[in-house]
Protein backbone atom coordinates (compact mmCIF):
# COMPACT_ATOMS: atom_id res chain seq x y z
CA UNK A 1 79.85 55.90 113.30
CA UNK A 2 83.20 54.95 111.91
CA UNK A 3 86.49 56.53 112.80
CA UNK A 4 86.76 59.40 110.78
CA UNK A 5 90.54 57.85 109.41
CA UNK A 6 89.59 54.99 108.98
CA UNK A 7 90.29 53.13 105.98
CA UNK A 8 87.01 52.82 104.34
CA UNK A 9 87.44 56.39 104.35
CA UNK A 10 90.48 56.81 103.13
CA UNK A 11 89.21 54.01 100.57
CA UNK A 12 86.51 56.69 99.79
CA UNK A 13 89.20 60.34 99.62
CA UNK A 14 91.17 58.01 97.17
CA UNK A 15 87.94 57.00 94.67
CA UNK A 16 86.94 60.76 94.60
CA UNK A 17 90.68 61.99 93.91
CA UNK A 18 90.29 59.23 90.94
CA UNK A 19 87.32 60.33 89.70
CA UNK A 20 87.94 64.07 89.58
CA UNK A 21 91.27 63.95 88.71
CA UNK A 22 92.70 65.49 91.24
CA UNK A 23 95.09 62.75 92.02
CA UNK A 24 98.88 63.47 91.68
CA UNK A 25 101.30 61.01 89.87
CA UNK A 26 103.76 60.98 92.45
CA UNK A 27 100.64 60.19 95.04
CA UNK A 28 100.10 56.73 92.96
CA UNK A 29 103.77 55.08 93.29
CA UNK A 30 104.33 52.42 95.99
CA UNK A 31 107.76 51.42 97.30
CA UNK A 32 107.76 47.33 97.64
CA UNK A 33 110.63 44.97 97.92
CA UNK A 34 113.72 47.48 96.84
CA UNK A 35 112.34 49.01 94.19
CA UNK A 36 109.38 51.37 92.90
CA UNK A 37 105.62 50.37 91.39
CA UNK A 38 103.59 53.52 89.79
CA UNK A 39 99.71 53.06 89.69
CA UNK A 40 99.47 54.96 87.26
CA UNK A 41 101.65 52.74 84.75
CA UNK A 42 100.20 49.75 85.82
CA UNK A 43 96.73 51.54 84.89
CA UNK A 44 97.80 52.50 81.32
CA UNK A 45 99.04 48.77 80.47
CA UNK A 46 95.58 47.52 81.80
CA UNK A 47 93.80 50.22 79.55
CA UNK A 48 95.68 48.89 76.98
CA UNK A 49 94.97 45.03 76.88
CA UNK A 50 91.48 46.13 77.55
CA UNK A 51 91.48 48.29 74.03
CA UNK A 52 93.53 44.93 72.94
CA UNK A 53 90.52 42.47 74.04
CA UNK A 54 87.70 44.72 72.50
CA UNK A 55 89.50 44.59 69.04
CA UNK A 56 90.49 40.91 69.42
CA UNK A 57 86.38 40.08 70.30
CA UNK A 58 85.69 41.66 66.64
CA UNK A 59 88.84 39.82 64.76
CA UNK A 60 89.99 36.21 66.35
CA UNK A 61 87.39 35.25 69.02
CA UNK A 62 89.38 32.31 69.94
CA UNK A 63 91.89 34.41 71.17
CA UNK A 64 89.73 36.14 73.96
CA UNK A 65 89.90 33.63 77.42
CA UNK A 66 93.84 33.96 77.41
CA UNK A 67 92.80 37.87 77.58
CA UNK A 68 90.04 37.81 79.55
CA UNK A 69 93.11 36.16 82.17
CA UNK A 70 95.33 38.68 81.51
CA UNK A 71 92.98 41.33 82.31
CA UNK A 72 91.80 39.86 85.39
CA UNK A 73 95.78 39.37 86.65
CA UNK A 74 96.05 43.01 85.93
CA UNK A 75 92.91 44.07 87.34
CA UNK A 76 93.88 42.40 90.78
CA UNK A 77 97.57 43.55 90.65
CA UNK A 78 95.46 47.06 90.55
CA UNK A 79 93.35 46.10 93.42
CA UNK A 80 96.42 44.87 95.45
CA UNK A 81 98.23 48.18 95.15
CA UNK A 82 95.36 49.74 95.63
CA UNK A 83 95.00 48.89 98.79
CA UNK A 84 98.81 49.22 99.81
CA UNK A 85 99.04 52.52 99.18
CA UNK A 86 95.66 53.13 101.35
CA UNK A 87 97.44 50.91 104.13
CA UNK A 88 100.54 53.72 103.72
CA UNK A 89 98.24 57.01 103.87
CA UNK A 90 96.33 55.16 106.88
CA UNK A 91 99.47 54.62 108.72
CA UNK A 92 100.70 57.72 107.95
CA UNK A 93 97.80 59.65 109.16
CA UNK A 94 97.57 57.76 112.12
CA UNK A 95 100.92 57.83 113.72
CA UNK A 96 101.83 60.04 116.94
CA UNK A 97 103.86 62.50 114.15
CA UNK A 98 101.15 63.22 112.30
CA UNK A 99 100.01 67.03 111.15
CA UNK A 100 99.64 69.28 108.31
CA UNK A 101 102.15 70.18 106.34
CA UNK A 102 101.13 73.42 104.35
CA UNK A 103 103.05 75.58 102.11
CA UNK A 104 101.82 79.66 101.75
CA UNK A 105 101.98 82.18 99.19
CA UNK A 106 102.21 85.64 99.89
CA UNK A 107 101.24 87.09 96.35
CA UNK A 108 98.91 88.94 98.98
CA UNK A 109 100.63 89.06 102.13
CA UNK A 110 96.87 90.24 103.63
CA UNK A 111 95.06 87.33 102.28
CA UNK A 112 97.67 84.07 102.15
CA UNK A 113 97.00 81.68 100.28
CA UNK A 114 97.68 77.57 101.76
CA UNK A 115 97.98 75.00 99.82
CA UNK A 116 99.22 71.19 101.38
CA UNK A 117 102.86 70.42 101.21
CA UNK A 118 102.24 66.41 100.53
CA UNK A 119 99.65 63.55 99.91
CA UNK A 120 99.63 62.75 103.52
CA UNK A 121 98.45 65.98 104.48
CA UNK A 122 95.95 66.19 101.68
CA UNK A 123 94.32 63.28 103.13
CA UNK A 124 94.22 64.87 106.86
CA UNK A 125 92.22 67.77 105.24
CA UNK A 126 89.76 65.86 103.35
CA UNK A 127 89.06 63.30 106.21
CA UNK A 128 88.86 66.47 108.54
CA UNK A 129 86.27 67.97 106.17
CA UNK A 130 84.50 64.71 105.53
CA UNK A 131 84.10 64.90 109.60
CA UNK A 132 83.14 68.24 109.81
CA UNK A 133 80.44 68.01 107.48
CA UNK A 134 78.86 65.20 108.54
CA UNK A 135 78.83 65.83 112.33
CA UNK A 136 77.77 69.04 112.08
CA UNK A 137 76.05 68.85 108.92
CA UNK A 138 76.75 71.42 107.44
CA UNK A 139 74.23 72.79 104.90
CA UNK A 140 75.30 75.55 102.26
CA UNK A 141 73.05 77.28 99.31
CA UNK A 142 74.23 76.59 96.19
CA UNK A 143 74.99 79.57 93.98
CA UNK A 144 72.52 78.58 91.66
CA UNK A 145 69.67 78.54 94.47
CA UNK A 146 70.86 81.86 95.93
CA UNK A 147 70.69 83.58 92.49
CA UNK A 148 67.33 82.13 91.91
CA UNK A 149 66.59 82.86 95.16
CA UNK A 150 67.47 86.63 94.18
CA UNK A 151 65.69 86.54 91.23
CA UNK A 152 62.50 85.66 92.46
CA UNK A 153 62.52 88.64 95.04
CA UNK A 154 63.34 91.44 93.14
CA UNK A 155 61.20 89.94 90.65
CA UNK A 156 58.38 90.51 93.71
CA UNK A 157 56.49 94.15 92.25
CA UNK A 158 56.59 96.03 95.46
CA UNK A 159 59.07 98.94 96.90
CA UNK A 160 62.57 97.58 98.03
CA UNK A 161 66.16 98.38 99.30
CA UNK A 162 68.59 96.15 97.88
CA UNK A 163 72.29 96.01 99.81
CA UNK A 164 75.00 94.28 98.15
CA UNK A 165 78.28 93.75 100.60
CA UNK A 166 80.82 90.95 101.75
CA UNK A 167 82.99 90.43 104.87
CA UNK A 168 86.08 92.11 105.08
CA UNK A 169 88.97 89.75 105.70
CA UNK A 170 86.74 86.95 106.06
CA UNK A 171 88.60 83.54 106.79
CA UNK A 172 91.58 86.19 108.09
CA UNK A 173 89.53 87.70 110.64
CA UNK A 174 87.93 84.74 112.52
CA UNK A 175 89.54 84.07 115.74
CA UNK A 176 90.71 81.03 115.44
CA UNK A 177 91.74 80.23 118.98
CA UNK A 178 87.93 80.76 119.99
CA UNK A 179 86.64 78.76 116.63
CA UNK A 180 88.89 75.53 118.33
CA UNK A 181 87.88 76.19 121.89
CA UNK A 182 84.20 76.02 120.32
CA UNK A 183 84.74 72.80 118.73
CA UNK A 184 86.45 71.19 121.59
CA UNK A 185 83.66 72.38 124.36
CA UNK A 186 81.38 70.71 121.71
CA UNK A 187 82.85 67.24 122.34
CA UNK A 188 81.59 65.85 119.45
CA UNK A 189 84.43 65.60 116.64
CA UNK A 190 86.99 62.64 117.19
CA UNK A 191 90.36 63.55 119.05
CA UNK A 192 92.23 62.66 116.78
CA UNK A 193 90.81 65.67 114.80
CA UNK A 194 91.24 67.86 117.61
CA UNK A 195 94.55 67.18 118.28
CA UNK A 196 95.92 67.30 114.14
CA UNK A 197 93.96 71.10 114.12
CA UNK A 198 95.29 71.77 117.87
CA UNK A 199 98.88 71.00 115.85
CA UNK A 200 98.34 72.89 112.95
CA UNK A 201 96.98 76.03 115.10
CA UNK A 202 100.78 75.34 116.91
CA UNK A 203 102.48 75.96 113.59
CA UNK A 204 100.00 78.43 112.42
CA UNK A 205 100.74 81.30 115.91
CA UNK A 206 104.87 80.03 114.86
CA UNK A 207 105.33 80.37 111.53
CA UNK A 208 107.84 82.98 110.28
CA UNK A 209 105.15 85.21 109.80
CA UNK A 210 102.42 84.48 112.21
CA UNK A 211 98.97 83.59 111.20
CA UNK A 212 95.49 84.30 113.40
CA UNK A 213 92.82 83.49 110.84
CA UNK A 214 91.40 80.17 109.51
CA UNK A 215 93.69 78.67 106.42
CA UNK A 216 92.22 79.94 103.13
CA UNK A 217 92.70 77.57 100.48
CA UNK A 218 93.33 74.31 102.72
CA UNK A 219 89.55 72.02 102.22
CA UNK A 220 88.00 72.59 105.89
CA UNK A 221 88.46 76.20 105.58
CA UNK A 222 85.03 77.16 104.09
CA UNK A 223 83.77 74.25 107.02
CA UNK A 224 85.08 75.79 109.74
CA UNK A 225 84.39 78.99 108.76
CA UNK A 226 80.39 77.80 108.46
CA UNK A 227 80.48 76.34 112.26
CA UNK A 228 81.76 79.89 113.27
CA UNK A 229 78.40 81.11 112.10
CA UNK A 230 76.22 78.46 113.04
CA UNK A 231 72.49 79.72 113.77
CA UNK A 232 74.31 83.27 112.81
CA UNK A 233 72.20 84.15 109.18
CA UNK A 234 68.72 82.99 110.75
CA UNK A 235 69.11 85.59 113.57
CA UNK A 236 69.89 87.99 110.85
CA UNK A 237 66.77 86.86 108.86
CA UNK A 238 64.96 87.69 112.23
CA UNK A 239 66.04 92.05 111.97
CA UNK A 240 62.39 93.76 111.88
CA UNK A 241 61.91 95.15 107.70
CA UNK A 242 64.49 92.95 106.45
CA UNK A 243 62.62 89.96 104.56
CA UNK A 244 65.57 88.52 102.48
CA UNK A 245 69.33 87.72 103.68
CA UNK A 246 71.60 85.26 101.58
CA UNK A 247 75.57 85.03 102.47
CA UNK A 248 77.69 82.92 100.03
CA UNK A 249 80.33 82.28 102.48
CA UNK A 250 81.44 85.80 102.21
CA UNK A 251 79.29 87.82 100.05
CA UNK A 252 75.87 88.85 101.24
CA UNK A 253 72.62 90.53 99.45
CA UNK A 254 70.53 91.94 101.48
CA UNK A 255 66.27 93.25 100.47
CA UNK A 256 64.51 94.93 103.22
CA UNK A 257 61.06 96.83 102.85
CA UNK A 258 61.25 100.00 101.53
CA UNK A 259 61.10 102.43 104.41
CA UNK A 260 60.84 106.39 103.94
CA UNK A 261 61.78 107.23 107.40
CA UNK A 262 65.33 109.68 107.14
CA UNK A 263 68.55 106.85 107.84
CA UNK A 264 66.62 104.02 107.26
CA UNK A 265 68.77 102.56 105.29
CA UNK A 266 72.02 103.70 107.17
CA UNK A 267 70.38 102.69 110.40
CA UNK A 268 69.36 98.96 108.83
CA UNK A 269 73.07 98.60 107.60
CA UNK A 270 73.83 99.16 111.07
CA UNK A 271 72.37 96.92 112.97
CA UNK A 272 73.56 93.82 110.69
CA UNK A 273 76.66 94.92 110.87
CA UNK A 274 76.61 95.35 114.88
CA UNK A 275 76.04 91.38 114.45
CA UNK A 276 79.03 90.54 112.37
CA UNK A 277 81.15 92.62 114.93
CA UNK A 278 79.92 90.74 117.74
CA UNK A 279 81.28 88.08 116.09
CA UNK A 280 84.55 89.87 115.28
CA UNK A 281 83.51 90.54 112.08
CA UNK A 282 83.23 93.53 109.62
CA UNK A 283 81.10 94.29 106.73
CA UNK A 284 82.57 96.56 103.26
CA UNK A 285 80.47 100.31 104.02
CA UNK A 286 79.72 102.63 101.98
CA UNK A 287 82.79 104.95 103.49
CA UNK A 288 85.22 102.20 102.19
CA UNK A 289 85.30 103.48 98.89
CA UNK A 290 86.47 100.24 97.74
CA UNK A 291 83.39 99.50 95.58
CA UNK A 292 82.09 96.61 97.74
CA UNK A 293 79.08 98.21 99.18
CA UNK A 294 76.32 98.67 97.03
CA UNK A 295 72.66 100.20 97.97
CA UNK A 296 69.83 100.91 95.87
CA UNK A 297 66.25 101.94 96.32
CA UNK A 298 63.22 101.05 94.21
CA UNK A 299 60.09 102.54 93.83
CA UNK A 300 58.29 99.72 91.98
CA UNK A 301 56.55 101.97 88.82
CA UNK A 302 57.79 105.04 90.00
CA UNK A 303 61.49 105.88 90.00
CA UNK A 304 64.97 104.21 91.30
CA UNK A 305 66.84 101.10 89.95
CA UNK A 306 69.42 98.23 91.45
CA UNK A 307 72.63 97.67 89.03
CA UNK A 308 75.03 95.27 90.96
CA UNK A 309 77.69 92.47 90.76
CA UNK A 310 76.68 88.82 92.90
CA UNK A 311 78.46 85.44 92.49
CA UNK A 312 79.64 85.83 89.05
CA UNK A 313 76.66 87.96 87.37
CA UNK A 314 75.59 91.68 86.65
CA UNK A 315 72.14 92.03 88.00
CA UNK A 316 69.88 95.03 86.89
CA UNK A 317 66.29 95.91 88.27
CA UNK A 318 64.62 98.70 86.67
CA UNK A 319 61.63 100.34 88.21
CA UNK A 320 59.53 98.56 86.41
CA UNK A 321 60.44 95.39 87.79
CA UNK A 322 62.01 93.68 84.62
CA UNK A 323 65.48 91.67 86.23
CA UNK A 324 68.38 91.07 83.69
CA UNK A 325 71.42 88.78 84.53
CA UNK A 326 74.80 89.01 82.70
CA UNK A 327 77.88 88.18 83.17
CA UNK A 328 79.70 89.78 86.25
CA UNK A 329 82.71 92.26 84.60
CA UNK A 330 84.94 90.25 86.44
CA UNK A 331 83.77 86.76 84.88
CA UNK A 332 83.02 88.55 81.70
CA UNK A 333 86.79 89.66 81.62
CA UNK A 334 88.20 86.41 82.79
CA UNK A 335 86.86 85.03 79.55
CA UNK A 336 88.27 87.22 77.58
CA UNK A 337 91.48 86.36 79.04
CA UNK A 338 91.27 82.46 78.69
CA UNK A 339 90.61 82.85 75.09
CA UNK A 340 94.01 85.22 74.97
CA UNK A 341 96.11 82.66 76.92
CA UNK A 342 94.84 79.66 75.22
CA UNK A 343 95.58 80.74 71.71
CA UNK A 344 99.15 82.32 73.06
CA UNK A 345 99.77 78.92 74.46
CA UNK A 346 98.96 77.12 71.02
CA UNK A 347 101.24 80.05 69.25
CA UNK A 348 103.90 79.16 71.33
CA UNK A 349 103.81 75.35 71.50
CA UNK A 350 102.20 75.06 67.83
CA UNK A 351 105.32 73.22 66.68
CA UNK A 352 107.24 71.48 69.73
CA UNK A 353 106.83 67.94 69.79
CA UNK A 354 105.48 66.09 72.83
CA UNK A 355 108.26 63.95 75.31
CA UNK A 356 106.67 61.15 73.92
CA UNK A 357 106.99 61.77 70.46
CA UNK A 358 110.61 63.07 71.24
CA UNK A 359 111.29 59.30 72.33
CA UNK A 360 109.79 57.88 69.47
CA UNK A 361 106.16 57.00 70.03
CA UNK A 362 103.61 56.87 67.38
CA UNK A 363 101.28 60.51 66.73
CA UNK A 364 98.03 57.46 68.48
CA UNK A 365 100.28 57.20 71.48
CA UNK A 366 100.29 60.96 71.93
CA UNK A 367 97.63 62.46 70.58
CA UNK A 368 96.32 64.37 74.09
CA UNK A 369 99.46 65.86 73.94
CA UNK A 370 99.98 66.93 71.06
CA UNK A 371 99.91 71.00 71.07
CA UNK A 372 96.61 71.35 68.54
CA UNK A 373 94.26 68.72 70.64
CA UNK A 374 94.89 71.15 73.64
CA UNK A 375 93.67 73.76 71.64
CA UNK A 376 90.45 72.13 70.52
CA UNK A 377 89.92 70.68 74.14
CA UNK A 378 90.31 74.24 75.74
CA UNK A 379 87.86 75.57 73.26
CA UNK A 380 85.29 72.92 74.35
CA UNK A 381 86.21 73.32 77.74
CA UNK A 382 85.65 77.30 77.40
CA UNK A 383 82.50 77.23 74.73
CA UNK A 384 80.16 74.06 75.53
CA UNK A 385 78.96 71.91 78.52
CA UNK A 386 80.30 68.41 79.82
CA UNK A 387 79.62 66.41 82.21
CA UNK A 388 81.78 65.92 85.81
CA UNK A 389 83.57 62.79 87.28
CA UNK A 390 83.19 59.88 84.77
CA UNK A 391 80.42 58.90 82.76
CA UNK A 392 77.75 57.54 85.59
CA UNK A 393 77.23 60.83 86.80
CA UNK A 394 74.68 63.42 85.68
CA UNK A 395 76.13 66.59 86.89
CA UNK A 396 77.13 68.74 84.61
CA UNK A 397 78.95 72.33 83.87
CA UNK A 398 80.35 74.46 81.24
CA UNK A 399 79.07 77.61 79.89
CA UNK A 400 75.33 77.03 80.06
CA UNK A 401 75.49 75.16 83.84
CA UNK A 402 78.01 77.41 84.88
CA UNK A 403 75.54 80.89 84.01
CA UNK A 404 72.04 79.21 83.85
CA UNK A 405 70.40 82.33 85.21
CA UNK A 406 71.65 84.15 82.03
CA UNK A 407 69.37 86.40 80.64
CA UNK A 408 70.92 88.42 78.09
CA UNK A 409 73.43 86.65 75.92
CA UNK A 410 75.12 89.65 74.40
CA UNK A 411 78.46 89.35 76.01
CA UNK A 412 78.62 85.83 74.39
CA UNK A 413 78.42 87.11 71.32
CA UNK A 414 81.26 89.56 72.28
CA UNK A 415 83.05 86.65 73.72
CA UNK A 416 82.33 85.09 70.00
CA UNK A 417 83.64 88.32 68.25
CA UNK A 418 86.95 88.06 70.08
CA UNK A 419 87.32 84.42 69.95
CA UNK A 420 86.94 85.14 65.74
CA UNK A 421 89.84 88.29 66.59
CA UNK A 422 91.85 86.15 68.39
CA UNK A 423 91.78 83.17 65.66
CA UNK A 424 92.39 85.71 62.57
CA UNK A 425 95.49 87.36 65.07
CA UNK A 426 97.06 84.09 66.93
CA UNK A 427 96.68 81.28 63.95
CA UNK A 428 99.13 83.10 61.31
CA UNK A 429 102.71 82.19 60.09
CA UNK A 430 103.80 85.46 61.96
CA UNK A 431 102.36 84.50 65.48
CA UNK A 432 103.38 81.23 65.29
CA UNK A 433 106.56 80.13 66.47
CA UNK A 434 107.52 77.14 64.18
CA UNK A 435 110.95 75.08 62.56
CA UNK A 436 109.71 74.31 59.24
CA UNK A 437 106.85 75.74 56.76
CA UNK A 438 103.62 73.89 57.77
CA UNK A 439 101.31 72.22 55.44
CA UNK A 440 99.53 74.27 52.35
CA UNK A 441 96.57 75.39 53.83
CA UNK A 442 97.33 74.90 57.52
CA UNK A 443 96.39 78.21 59.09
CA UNK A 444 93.15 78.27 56.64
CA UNK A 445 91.77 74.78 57.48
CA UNK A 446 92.17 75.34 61.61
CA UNK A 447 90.75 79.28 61.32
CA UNK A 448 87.68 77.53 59.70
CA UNK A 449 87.57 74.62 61.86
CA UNK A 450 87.29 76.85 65.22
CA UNK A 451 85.00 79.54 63.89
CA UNK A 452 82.46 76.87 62.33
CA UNK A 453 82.24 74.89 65.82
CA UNK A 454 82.96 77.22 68.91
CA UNK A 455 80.47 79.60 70.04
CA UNK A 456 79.81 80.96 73.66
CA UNK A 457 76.49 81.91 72.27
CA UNK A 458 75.77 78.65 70.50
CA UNK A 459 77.19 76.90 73.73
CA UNK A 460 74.89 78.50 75.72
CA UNK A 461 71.80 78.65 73.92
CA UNK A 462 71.98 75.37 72.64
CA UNK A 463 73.25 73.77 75.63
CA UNK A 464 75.79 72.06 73.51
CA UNK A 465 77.67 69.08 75.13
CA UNK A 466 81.24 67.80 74.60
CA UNK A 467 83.23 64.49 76.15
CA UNK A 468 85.70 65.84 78.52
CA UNK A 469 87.72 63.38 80.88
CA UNK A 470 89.01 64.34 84.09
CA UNK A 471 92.22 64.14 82.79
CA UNK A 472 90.90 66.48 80.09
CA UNK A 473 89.43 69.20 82.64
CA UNK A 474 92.68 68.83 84.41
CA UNK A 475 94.86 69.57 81.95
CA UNK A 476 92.39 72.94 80.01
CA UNK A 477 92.87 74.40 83.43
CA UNK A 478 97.05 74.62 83.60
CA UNK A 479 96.50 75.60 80.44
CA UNK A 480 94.25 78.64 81.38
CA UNK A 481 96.90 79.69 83.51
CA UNK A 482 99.61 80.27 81.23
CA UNK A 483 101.73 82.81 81.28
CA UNK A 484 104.93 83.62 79.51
């Protein structure tokens, strides 16, 4: 096996920040002989002479080996910082100093969350992960598998109890000193892991305001938390009457035989939860009154119904076995509020020239920038389906991948009546902020142009597709997020 910092892997982090678009600006500059190179510049002019050679292959042939050079030079000054700044992060991540640098937000002083300070640390994570993962591989349902999963069993026509419930605390609650002790009595993860999460614990039990839990938010947080429970949900699976158990890291649905025997249920509830407290654990009940414990029976042709929320859909069962699936009223409601903040965003900016265009550049230069292309590419981003990292790839997402267990497509066609509401309220001269009277027709011709090609219900049903770059994805997110 190789060292888990090595640089092949490192090589490896850096092509998957690329691809997804994860990777920072400031991550891609270089410091060389007194002054500063930026990757990212470098990879703009090389973009450029490639558009440059395409056009001169069409118009003066002749022209095209003096290119071809050019783009090779470029493409190996690429390579060669490339691999400097891999040399940097691998020295960096290797020396005696080395540890996580984390910053935390206490928007819910309960339930922190950590982000990494710097690239360095970013790295650590990753490569920690990456380790994790594959020496104790680490296998997770996908929440498309568990939801078909859960469709096909209350699908099943016989008597049921269905619980619904999740972990309280979860990643705060695991011990973390016993989680390390674990993983070091296991002897199988490098030291060099072992010492940077030994470190990290250190700052963790020091910080201003001490923290006992595993890091939510940093990437080997869901890991870690998944080698706590090793072997834990198949002992579960193995509770007499219960023949269906799925956790999503913290939320669990539970279908057990219907039993008519007084406290059957209550009794059943108990015992799983008797295993999560052996493990220092505590599952939502029904005396929480926090909505987060569900229980339903169903008499399959007689009486009783299930009417629940699970990873991101509303799940009914009637009694006579026919299982809907809609949006969650969480999700449902966090689309309502994209569409708000993405037309507020556009009212706002509608008018306010890009730093580019302040310095001069031509409207081609600066076209992603420019305020109404964000608004189209949040639409598409919101209202069809794309595919992920680059164009060699066939996964996919967007409205249809995103719900594919969707039943009943009614919400989207309330998401379509307020995206219509939102166009005929945002995209006036009295929303807008602007300097100077636009164009004749200027509110008309985009009102028209949005409700004539975005649809949640047309994106769905029709599984329509759009071209969406990383940097594309990237950038509809921020925007999802505004906020005056």
């Amino acid at each position: 096996m190789s060292f888990p910092f090595s640089v092949e892997n490192i090589r490896q982090v850096l092509k998957e920040l690329n691809v997804t678009g994860k990777m920072k600006r400031e991550w891609l500059r270089l410091s060389k002989d007194g002054y500063d190179i930026d990757l990212y510049e470098v990879r703009s002019e090389y973009n450029e002479k490639r558009k440059e050679y395409h056009k001169t292959e069409k118009e003066q042939p002749e022209e095209l080996p003096v290119l071809k050079e050019l783009l090779r030079q470029k493409k190996k000054e690429i390579d060669g910082i490339t691999d400097e700044i891999t040399e940097d992060i691998f020295t960096a991540v290797n020396s005696r100093e080395a540890r996580i640098r984390y910053r935390k937000s206490l928007d819910d002083p309960a339930k922190p969350m950590f982000e990494v300070e710097d690239r360095n640390s970013y790295f650590m994570c990753k490569l920690i992960m990456k380790e994790l993962n594959r020496v104790y591989k680490i296998k997770n349902f996908s929440r498309d598998n568990i939801i078909s999963d859960v469709s096909m069993v209350l699908n099943d026509p016989c008597d049921k109890i269905v619980i619904r419930t999740d972990v309280k605390s979860f990643f705060e609650s695991i011990p973390r000193e016993v989680l390390l002790d674990k993983i070091t009595q296991d002897g199988i993860i490098s030291s060099k892991t072992i010492k940077l999460l030994k470190k990290l614990d250190y700052d963790l039990n020091h910080d201003e305001i001490p923290y006992k839990g595993i890091p939510r938010g940093l990437s080997f947080a869901s890991v870690l938390s998944e080698i706590y429970l090793r072997d834990f949900d198949r002992r579960i699976n193995k509770i007499k009457g219960l023949y269906f158990y799925r956790r999503f890291v913290d939320d669990i649905v539970i279908v057990a035989y219907n039993n008519d025997v007084e406290g059957y249920v209550t009794k059943l509830f108990q015992q799983i939860n008797t295993f999560f407290e052996n493990k220092r654990l505590g599952l939502h009940k029904e005396s929480d009154h926090d909505g987060k414990y569900y229980v339903a029976t169903v008499n399959y042709g007689k009486d009783g119904n299930a009417d629940f929320d699970y990873l991101g859909y509303h799940i009914s069962l009637e009694n006579d076995g026919k299982v809907s699936f809609s949006l969650s009223r969480e999700k449902y409601q966090r689309y309502i509020d994209s569409i708000n903040r993405v037309f507020s965003f556009y009212a706002d900016h509608a008018f306010v020239k890009p730093k580019a265009r302040q310095k001069g550049e031509k409207c081609s230069k600066c076209k992603h920038s420019q305020p109404l292309y964000k608004l189209y590419l949040c639409l598409n981003f919101l209202t069809r389906n794309y595919k992920l990292s680059g164009k060699k790839t066939d996964v996919k997402s967007g409205i249809f991948f995103k719900h594919r267990q969707l039943t009943n497509v009614n919400q989207l066609q309330e998401l379509d009546k307020h995206l219509n509401e939102a166009v005929d309220h945002y995209i006036t001269s009295g929303r807008i902020k602007w300097k100077k009277e636009p164009p004749v027709g200027f509110y008309e011709k985009i009102s028209k142009k949005i409700k004539d090609n975005y649809s949640f219900e047309k994106g769905f049903v029709e599984r329509r597709m759009c071209k969406l770059s990383s940097a594309d994805i990237k950038s509809a997110k921020w925007i999802l997020k505004y906020d005056k």
